[in-house]
C-alpha atoms as a PDB file:
ATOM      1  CA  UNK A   1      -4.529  -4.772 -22.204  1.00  0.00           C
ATOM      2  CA  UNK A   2      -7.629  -3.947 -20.244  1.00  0.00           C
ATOM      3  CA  UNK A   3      -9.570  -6.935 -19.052  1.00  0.00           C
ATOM      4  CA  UNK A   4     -12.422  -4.411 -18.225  1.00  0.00           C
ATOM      5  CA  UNK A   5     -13.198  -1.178 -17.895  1.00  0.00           C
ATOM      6  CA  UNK A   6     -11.590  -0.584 -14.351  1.00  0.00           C
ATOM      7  CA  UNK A   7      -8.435  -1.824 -14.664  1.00  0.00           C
ATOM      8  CA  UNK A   8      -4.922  -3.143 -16.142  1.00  0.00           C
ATOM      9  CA  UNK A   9      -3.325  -6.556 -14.851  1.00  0.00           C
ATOM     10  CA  UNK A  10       0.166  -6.020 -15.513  1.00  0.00           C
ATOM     11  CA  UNK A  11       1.979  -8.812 -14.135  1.00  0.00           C
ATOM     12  CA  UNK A  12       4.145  -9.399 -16.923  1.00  0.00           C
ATOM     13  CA  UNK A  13       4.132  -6.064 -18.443  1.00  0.00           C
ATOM     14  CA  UNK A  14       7.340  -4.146 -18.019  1.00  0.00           C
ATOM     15  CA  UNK A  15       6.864  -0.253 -16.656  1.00  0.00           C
ATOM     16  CA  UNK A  16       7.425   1.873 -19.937  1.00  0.00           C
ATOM     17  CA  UNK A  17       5.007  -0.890 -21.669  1.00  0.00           C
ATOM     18  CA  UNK A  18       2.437   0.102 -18.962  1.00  0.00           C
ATOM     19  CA  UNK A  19       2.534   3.430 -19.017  1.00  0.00           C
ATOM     20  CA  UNK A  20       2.332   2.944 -23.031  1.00  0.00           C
ATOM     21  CA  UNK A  21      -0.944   0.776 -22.563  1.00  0.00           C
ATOM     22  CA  UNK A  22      -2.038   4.379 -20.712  1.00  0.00           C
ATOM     23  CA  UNK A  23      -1.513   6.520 -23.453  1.00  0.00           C
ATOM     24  CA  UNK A  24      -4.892   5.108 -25.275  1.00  0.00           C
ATOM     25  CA  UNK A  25      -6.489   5.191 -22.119  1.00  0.00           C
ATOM     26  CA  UNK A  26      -5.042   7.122 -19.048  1.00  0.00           C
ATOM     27  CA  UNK A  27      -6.370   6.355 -15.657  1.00  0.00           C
ATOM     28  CA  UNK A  28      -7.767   8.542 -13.274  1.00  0.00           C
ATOM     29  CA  UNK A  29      -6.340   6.850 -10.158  1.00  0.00           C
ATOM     30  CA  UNK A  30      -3.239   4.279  -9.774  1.00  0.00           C
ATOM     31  CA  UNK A  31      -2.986   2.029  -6.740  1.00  0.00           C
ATOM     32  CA  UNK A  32       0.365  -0.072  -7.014  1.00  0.00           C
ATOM     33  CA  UNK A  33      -0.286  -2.812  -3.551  1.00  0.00           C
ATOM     34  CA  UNK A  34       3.126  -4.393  -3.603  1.00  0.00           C
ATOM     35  CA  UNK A  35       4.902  -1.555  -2.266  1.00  0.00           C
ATOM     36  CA  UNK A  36       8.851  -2.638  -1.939  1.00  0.00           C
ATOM     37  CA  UNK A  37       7.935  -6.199  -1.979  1.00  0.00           C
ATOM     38  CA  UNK A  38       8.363  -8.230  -5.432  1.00  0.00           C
ATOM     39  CA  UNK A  39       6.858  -6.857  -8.739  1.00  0.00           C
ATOM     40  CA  UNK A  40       6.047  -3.397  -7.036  1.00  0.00           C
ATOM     41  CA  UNK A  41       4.801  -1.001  -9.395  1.00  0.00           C
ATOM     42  CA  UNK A  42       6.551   2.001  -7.643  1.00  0.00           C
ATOM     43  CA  UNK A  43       8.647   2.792 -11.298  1.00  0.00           C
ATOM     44  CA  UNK A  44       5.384   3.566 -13.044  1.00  0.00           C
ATOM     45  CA  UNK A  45       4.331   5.690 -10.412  1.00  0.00           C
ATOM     46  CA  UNK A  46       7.619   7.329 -11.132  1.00  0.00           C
ATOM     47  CA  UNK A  47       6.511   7.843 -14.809  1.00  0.00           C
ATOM     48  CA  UNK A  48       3.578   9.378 -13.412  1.00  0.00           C
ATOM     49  CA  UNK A  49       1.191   7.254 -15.050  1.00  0.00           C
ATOM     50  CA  UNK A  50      -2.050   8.937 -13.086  1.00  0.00           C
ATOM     51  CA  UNK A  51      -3.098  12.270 -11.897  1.00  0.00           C
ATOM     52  CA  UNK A  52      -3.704  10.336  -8.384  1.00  0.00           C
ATOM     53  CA  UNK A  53      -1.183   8.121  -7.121  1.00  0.00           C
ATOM     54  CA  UNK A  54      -2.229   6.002  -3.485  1.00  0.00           C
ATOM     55  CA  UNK A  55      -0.684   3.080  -2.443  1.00  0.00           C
ATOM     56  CA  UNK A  56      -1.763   0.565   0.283  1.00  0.00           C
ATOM     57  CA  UNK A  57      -1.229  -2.895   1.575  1.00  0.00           C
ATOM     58  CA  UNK A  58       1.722  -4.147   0.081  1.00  0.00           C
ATOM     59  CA  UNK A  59       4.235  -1.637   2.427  1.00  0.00           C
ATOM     60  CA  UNK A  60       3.416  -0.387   5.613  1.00  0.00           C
ATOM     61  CA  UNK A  61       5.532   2.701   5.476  1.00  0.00           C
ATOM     62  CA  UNK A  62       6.531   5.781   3.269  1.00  0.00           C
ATOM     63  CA  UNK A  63       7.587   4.109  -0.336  1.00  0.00           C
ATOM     64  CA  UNK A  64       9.724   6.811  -0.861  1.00  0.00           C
ATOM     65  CA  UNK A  65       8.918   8.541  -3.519  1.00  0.00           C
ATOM     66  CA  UNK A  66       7.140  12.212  -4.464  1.00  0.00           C
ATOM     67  CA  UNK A  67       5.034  10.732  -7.271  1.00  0.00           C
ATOM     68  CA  UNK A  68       3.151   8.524  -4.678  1.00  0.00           C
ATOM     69  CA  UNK A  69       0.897  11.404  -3.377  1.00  0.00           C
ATOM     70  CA  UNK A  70      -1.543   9.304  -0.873  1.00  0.00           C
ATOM     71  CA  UNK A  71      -1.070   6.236   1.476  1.00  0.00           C
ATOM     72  CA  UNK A  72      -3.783   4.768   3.046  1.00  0.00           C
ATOM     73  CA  UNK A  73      -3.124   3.717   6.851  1.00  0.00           C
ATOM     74  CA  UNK A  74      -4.817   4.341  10.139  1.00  0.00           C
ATOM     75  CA  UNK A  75      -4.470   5.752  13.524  1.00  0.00           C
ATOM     76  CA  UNK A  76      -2.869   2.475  15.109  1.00  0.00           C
ATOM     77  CA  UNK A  77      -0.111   1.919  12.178  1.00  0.00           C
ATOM     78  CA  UNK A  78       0.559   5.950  11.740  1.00  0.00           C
ATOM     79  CA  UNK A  79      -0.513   7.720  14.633  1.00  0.00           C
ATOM     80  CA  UNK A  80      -1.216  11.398  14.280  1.00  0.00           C
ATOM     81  CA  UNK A  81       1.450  12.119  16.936  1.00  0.00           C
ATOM     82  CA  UNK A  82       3.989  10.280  14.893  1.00  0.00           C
ATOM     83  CA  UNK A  83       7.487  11.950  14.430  1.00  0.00           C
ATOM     84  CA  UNK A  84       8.279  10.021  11.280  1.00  0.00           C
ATOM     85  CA  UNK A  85       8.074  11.491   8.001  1.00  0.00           C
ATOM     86  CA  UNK A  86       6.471  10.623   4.916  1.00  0.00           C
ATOM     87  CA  UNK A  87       6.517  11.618   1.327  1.00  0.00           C
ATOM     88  CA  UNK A  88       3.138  10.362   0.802  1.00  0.00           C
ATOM     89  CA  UNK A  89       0.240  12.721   2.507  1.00  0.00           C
ATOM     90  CA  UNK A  90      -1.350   9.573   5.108  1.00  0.00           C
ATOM     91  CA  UNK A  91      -5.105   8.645   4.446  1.00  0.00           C
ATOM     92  CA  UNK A  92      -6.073   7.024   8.181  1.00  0.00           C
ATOM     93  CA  UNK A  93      -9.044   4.677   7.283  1.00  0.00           C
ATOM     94  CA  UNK A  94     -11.286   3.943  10.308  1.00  0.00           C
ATOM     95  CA  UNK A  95     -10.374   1.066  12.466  1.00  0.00           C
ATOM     96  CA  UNK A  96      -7.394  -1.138  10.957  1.00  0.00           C
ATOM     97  CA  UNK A  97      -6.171  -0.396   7.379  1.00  0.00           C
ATOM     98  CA  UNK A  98      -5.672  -4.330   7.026  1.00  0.00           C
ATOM     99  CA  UNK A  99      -8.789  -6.267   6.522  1.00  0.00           C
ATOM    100  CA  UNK A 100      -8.320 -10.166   7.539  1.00  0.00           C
ATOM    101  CA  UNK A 101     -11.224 -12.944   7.367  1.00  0.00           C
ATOM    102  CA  UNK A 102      -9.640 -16.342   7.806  1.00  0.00           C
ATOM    103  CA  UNK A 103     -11.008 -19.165   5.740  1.00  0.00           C
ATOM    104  CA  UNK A 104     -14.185 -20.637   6.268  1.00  0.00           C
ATOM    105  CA  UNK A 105     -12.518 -23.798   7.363  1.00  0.00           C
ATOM    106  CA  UNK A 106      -9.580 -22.563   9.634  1.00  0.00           C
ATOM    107  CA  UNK A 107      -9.922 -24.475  13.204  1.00  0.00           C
ATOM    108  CA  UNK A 108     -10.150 -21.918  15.834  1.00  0.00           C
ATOM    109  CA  UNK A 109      -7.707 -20.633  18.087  1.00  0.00           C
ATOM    110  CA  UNK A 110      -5.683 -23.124  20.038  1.00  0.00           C
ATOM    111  CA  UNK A 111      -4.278 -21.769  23.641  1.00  0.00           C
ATOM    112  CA  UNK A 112      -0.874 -20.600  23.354  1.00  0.00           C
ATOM    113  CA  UNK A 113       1.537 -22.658  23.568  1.00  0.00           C
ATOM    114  CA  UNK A 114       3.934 -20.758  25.807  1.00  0.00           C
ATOM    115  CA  UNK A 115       1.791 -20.977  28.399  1.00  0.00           C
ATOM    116  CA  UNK A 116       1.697 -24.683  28.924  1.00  0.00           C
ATOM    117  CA  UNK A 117       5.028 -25.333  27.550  1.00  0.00           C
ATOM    118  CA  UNK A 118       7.027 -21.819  29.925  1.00  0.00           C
ATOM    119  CA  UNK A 119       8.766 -20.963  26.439  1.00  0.00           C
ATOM    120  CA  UNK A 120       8.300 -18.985  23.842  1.00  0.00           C
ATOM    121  CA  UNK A 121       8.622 -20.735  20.421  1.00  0.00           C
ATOM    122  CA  UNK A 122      10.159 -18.562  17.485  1.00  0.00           C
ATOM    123  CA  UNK A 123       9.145 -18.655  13.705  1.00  0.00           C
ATOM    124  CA  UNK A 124       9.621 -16.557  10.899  1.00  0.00           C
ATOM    125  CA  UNK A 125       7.271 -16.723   7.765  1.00  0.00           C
ATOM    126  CA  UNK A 126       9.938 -14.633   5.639  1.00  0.00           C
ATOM    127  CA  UNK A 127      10.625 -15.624   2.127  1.00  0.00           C
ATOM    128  CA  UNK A 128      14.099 -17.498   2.329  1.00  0.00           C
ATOM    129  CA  UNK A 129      15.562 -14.682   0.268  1.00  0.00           C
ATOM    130  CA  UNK A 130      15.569 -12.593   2.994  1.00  0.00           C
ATOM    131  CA  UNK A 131      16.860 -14.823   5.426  1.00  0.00           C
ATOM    132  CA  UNK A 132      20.892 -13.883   4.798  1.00  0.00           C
ATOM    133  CA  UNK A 133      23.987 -14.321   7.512  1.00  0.00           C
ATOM    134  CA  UNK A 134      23.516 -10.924   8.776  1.00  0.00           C
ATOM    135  CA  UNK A 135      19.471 -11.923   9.599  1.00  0.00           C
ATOM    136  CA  UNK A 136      21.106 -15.649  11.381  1.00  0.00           C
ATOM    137  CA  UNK A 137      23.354 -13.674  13.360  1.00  0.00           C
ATOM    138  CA  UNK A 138      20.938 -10.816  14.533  1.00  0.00           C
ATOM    139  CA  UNK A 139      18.487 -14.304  15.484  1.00  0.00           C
ATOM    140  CA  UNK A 140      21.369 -16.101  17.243  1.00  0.00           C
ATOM    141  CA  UNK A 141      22.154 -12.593  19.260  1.00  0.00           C
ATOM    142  CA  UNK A 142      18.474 -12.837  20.215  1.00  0.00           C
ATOM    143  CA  UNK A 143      17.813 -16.487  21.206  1.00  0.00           C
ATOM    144  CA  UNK A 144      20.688 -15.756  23.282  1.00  0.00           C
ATOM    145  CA  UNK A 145      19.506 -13.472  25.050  1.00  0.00           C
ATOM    146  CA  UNK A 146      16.585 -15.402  25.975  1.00  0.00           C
ATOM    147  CA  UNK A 147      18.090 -18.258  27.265  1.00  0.00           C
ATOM    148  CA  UNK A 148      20.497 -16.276  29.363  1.00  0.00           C
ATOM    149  CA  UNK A 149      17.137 -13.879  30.345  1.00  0.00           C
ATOM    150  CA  UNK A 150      15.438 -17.568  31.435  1.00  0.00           C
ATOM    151  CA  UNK A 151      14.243 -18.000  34.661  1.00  0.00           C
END
């Protein structure tokens, strides 16, 4: 149920049982932040839980969708010039729609390593169920062209 009075934390709620909880007490606004990543709330904003549907964060392109009416962005992400189409109508916040601070205790930023080392070292912070043979080939087609590309 509602830990307060602004919102719903519905990780283990299933859609229909959320949009049941909002029956007693519909909100005005919904903003679903996982976007096609894991435990997206995209279905309920199919049920059309809220007058005002917005996402953000979680997907950094169109979800898809009619119900979602808003997405908030900005200029760099979605210019205005863009050819690419949206179902969403794009919100451009000022500056970058992506707020970082690092952690008090993060050490600062080291040179880059290419530089001293005349390579440039590959990594991919993926979760592992996205890393399939179709992903390992694409790589492999990739860091070959590299090496043949070195000087």
């Amino acid at each position: 149920g509602y830990p307060n009075s602004t919102g719903l934390i519905t990780i283990d709620y299933r859609h229909d049982n959320i949009c049941q909880q909002f029956t007693t007490k519909p909100p005005f606004l919904l903003l679903p932040t996982a976007g096609h990543t894991a435990n997206n709330r995209l279905g309920v904003c199919a049920m059309r839980a809220a007058p005002i549907q917005v996402t953000w964060i979680g997907y950094p392109n169109s979800t898809g969708p009619t119900s979602v009416d808003y997405r908030f962005t900005d200029a760099i992400c979605d210019p205005h010039d863009t050819k690419q189409t949206f179902t969403e109508e794009l919100v451009r916040l000022p500056g970058c729609f992506l707020c970082y601070t690092p952690a008090p205790d993060a050490p600062p930023v080291a040179p880059l390593p290419a530089a001293a080392n005349g390579f440039v070292t590959f990594g991919s912070f993926n979760n592992l169920a996205k890393i399939t043979p179709q992903v390992l080939a694409l790589w492999a087609k990739i860091l070959q062209r590299c090496v043949e590309g070195a000087p």
